[in-house]
C-alpha atoms as a PDB file:
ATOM      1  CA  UNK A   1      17.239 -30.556  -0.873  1.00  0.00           C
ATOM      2  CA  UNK A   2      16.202 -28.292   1.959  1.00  0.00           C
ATOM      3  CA  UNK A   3      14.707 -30.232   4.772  1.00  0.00           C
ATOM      4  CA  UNK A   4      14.665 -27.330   7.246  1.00  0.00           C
ATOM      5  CA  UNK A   5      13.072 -23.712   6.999  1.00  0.00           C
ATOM      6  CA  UNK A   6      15.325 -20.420   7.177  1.00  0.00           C
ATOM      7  CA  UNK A   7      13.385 -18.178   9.596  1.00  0.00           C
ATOM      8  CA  UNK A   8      14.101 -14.518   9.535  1.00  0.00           C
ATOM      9  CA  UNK A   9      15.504 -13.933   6.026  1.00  0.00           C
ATOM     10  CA  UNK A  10      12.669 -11.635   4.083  1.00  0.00           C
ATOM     11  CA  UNK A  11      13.101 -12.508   0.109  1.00  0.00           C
ATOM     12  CA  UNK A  12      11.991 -10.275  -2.630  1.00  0.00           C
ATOM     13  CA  UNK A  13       8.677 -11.839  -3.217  1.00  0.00           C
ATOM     14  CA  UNK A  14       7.986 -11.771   0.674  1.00  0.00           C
ATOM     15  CA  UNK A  15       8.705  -8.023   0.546  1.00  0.00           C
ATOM     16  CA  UNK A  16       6.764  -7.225  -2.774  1.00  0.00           C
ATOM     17  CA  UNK A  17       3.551  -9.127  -1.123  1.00  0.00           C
ATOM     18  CA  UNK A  18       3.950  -7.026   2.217  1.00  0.00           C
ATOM     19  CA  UNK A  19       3.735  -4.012   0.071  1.00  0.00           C
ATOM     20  CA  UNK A  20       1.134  -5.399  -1.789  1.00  0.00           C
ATOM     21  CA  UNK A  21      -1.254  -5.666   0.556  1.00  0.00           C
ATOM     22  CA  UNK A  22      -0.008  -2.554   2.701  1.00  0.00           C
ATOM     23  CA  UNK A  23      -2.045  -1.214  -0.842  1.00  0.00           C
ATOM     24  CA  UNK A  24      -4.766  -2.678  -0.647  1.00  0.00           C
ATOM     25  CA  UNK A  25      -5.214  -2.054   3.630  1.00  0.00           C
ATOM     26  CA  UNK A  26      -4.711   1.435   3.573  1.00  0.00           C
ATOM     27  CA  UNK A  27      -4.585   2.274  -0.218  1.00  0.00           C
ATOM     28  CA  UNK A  28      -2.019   5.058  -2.053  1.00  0.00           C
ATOM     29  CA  UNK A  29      -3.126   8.117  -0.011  1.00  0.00           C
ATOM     30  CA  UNK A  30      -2.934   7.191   3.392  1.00  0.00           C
ATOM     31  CA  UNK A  31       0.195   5.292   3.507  1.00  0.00           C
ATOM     32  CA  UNK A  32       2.339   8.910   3.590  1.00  0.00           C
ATOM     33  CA  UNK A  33       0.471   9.918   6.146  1.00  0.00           C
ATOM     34  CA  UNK A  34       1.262   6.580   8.064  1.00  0.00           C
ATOM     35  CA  UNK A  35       4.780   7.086   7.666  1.00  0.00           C
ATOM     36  CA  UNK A  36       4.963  10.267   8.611  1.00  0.00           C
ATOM     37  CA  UNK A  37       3.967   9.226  11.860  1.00  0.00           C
ATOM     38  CA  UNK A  38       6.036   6.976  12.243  1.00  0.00           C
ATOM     39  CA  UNK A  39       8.835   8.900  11.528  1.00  0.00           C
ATOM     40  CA  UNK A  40       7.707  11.267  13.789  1.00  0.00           C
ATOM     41  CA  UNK A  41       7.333   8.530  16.329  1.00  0.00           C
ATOM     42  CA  UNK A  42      10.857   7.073  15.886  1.00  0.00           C
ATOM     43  CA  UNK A  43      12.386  10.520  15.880  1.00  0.00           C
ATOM     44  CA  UNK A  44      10.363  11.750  19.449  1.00  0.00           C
ATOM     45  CA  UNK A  45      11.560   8.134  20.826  1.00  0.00           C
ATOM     46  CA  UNK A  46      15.712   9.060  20.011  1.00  0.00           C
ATOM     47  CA  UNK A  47      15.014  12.371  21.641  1.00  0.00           C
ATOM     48  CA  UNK A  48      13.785  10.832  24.478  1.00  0.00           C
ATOM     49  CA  UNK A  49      16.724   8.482  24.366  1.00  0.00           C
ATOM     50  CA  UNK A  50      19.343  11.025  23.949  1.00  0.00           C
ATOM     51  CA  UNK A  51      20.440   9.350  20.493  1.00  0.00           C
ATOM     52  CA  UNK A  52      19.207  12.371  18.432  1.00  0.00           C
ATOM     53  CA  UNK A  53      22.230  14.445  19.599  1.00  0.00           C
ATOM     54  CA  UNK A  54      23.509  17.391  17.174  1.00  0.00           C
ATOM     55  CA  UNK A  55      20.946  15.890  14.443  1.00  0.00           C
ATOM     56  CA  UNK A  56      18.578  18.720  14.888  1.00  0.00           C
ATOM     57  CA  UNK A  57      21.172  22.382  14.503  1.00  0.00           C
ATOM     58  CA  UNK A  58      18.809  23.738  11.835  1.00  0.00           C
ATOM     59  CA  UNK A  59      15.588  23.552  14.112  1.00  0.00           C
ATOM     60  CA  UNK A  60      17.653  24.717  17.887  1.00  0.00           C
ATOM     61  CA  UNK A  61      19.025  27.606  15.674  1.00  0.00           C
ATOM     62  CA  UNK A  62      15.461  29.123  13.944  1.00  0.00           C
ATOM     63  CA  UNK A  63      14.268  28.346  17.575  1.00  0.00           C
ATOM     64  CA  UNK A  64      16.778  30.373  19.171  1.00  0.00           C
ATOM     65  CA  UNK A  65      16.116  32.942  16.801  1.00  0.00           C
ATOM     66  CA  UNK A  66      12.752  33.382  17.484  1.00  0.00           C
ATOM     67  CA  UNK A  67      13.296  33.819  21.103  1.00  0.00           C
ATOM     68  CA  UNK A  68      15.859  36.774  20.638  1.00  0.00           C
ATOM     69  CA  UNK A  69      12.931  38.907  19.037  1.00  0.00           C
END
């Protein structure tokens, strides 16, 4: 039998309840929108780091593009 607890290790069911009631916080709409900032978020925070090197060619290029005209 298991007389001690494993801390740290997130099961199915733990995972599946998280989401669960992520649903019923902020309901289907709004979650999106909460990710999206924290993508955002994560994102500003490597370019602030430096660790978002070469990762963004397609956005430096249309910017330089704009600036030529």
């Amino acid at each position: 039998m298991m007389d001690f607890v494993m801390l740290g290790i997130t099961g199915p069911w733990e995972i599946i309840l998280i989401v669960l009631a992520l649903l019923l916080l902020f309901g289907g709409r709004k979650i999106p929108e909460i990710m999206k900032g924290f993508g955002k978020g994560i994102r500003e925070f490597k370019d602030a780091t430096g660790g978002n090197k070469g990762e963004n060619k397609d956005s430096d290029s249309l910017n330089e593009g704009n600036k030529s005209e």
